[in-house]
C-alpha atoms as a PDB file:
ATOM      1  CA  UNK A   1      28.532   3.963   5.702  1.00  0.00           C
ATOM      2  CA  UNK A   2      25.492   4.369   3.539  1.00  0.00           C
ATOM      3  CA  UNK A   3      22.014   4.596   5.197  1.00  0.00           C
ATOM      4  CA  UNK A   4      18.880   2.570   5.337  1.00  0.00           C
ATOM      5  CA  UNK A   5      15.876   3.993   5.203  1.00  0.00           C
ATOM      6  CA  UNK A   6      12.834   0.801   4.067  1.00  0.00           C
ATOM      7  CA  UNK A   7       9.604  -0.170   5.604  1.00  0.00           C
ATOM      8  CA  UNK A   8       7.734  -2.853   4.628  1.00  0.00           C
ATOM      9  CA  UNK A   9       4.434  -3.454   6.066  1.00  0.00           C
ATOM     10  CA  UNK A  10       1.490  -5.835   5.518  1.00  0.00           C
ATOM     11  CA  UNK A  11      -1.653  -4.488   6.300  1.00  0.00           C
ATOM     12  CA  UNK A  12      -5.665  -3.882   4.915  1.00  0.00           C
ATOM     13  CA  UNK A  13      -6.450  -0.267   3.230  1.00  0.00           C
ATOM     14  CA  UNK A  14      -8.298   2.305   5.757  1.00  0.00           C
ATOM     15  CA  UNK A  15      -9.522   4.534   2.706  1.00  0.00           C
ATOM     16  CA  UNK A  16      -9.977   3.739  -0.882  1.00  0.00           C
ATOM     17  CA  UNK A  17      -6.824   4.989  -2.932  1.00  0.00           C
ATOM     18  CA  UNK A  18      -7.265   8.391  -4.846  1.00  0.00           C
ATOM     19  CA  UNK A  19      -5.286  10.531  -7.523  1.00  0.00           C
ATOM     20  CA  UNK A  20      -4.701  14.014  -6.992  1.00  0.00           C
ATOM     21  CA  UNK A  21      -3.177  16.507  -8.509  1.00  0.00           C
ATOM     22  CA  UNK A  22      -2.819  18.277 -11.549  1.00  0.00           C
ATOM     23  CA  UNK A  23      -0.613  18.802 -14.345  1.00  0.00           C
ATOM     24  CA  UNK A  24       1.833  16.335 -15.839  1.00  0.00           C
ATOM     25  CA  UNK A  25       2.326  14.544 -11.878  1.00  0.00           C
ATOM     26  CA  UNK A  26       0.118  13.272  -9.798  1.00  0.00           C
ATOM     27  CA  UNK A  27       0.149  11.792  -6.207  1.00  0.00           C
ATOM     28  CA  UNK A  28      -1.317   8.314  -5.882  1.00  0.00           C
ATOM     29  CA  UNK A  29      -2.271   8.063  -1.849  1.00  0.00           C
ATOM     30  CA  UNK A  30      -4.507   5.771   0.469  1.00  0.00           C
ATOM     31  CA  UNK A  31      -3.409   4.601   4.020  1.00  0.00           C
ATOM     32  CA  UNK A  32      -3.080   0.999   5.228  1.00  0.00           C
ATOM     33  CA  UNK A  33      -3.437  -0.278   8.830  1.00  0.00           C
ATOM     34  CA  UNK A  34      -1.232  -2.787  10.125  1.00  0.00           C
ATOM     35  CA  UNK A  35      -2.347  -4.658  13.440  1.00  0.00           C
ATOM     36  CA  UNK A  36      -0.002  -5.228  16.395  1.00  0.00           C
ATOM     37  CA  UNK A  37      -0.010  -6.566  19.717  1.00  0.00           C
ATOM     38  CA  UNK A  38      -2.599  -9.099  21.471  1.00  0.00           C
ATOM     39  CA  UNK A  39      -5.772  -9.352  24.175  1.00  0.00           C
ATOM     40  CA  UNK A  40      -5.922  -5.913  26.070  1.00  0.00           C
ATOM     41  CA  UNK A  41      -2.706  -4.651  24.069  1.00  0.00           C
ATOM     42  CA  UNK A  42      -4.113  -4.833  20.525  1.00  0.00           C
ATOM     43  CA  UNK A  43      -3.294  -1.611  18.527  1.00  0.00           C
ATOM     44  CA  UNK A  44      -3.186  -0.005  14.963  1.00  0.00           C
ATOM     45  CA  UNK A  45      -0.470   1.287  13.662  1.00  0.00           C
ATOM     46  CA  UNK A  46      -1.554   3.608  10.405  1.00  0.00           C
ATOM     47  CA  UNK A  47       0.528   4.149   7.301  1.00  0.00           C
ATOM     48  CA  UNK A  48       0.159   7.084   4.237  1.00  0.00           C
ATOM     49  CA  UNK A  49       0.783   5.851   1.285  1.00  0.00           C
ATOM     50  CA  UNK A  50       1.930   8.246  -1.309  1.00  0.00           C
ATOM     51  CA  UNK A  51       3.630   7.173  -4.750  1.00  0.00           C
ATOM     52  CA  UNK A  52       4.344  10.048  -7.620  1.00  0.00           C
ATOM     53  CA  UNK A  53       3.029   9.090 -10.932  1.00  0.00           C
ATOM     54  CA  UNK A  54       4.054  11.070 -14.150  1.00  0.00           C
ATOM     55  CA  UNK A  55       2.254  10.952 -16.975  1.00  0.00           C
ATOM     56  CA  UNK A  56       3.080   8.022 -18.737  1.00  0.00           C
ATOM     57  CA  UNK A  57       2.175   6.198 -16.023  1.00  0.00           C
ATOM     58  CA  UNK A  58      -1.481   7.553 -14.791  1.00  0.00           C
ATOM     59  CA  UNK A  59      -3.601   5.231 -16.997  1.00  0.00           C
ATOM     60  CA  UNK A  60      -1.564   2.367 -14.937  1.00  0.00           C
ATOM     61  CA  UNK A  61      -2.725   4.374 -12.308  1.00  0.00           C
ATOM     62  CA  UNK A  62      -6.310   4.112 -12.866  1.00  0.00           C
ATOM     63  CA  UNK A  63      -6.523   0.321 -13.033  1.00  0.00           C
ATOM     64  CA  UNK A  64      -4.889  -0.033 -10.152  1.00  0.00           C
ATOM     65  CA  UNK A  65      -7.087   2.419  -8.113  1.00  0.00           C
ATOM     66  CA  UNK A  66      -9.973   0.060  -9.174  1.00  0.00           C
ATOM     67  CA  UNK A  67      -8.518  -2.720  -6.764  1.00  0.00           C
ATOM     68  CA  UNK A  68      -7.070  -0.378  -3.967  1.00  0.00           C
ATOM     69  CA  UNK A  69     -10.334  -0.320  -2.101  1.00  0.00           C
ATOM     70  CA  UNK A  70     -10.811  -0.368   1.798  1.00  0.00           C
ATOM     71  CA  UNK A  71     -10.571  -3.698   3.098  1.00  0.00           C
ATOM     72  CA  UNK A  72      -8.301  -5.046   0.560  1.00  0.00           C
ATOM     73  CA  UNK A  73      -4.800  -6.941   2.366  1.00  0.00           C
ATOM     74  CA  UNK A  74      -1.769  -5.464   0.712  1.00  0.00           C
ATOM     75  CA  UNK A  75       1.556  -5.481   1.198  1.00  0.00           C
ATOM     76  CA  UNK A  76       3.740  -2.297   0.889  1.00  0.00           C
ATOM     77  CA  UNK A  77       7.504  -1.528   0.687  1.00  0.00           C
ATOM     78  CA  UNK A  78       9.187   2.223   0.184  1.00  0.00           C
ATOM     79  CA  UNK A  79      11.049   5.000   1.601  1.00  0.00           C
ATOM     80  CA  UNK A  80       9.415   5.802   5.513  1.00  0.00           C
ATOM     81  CA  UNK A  81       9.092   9.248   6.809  1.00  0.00           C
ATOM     82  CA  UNK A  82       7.887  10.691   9.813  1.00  0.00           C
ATOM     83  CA  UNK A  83       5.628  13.814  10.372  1.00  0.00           C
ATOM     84  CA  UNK A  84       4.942  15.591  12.867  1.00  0.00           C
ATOM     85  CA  UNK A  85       1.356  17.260  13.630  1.00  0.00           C
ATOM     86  CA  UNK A  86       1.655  19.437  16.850  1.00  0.00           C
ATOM     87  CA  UNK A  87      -1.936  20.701  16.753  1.00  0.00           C
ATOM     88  CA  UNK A  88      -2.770  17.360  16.920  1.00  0.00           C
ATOM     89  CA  UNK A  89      -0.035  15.729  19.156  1.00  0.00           C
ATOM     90  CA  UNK A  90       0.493  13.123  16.976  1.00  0.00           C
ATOM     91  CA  UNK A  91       2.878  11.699  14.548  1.00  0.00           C
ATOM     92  CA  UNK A  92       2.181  10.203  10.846  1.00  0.00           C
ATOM     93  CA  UNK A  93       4.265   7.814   9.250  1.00  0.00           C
ATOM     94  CA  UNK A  94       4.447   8.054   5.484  1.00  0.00           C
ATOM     95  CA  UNK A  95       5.677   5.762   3.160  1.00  0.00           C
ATOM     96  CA  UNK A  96       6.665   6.584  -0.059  1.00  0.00           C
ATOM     97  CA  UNK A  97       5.751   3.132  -2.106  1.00  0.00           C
ATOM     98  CA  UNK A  98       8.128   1.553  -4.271  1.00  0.00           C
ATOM     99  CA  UNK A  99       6.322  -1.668  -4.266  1.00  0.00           C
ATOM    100  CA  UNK A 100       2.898  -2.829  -3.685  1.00  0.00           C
ATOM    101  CA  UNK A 101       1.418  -6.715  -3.738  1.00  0.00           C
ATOM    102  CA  UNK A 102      -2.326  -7.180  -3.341  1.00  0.00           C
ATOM    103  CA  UNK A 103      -2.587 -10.224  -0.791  1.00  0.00           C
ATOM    104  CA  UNK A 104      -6.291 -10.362  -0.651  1.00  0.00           C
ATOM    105  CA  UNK A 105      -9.297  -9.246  -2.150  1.00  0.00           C
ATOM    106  CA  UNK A 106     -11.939  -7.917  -0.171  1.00  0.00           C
ATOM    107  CA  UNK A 107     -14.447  -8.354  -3.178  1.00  0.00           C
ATOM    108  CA  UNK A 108     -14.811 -11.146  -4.881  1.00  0.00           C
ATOM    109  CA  UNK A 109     -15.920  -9.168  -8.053  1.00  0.00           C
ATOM    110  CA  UNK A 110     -12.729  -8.221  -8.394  1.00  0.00           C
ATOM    111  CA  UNK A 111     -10.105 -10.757 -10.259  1.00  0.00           C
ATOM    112  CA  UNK A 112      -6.463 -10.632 -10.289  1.00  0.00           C
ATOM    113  CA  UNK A 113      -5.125  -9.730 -14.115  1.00  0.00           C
ATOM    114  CA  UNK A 114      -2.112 -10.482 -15.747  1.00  0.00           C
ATOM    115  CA  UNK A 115      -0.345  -7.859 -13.630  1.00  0.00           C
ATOM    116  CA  UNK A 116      -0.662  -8.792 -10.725  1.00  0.00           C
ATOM    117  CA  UNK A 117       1.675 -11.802  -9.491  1.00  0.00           C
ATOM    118  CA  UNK A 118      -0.271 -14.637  -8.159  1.00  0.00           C
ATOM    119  CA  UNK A 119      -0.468 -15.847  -4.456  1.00  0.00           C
ATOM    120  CA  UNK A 120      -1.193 -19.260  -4.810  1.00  0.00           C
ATOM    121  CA  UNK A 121       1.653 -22.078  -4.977  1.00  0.00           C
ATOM    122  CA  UNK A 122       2.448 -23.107  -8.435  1.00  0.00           C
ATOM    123  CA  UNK A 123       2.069 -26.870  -8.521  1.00  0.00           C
ATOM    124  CA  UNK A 124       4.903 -27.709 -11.680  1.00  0.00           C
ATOM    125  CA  UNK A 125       5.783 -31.710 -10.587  1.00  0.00           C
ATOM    126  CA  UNK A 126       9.197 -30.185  -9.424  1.00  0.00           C
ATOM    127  CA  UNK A 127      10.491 -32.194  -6.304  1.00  0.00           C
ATOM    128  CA  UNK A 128      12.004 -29.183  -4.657  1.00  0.00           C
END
């Protein structure tokens, strides 16, 4: 039996996205919050977002970063991983992204391009 290993999570960005790295691969990261429970139980469960880009792929990168800023609703999908931080007593949960959607804009300054799939019902007069 073959194993399952997917998140997906829909959440707002804690930290505006950076590159790092250097040579020929980089490491795109930010972290997105995800809200759970209600009244006195409200919590936050936090996500690290990591996705390797090589070097075809960094200028893609770039534009991107422009409209990964904190605030912004996204929605994630990729490979989960925990870590564990015993100087800390706590546990991170990484995701390595496969996927990303931006949901919402925090800014209006900045406009969906071509790119990026739409949000809004399409209206095309079919019944169904």
């Amino acid at each position: 039996m073959a194993d399952l290993n997917k998140v997906t999570t829909i959440g707002r960005i804690g930290k505006d996205a950076g590159l790092f790295g250097q040579g020929t691969t980089k490491v795109l990261s930010f972290s997105v919050g995800s809200n759970f429970g209600w009244g006195d139980k409200k919590g936050t469960l936090w996500y690290k977002v990591t996705c390797f880009v090589g070097e075809k792929g960094v200028d893609r990168a770039k534009k991107l970063i422009e409209k990964l800023t904190k605030g912004t609703e996204v929605c994630v999908s990729g490979d989960m991983s925990e870590e564990e931080y015993n100087d800390r007593k706590s546990n991170v949960i990484t995701v390595q992204m496969n996927d990303i959607v931006i949901t919402k804009y925090k800014d209006a300054k900045v406009k969906p391009d071509a790119e990026t799939p739409a949000t809004e019902p399409v209206d095309d007069g079919i019944p169904f």
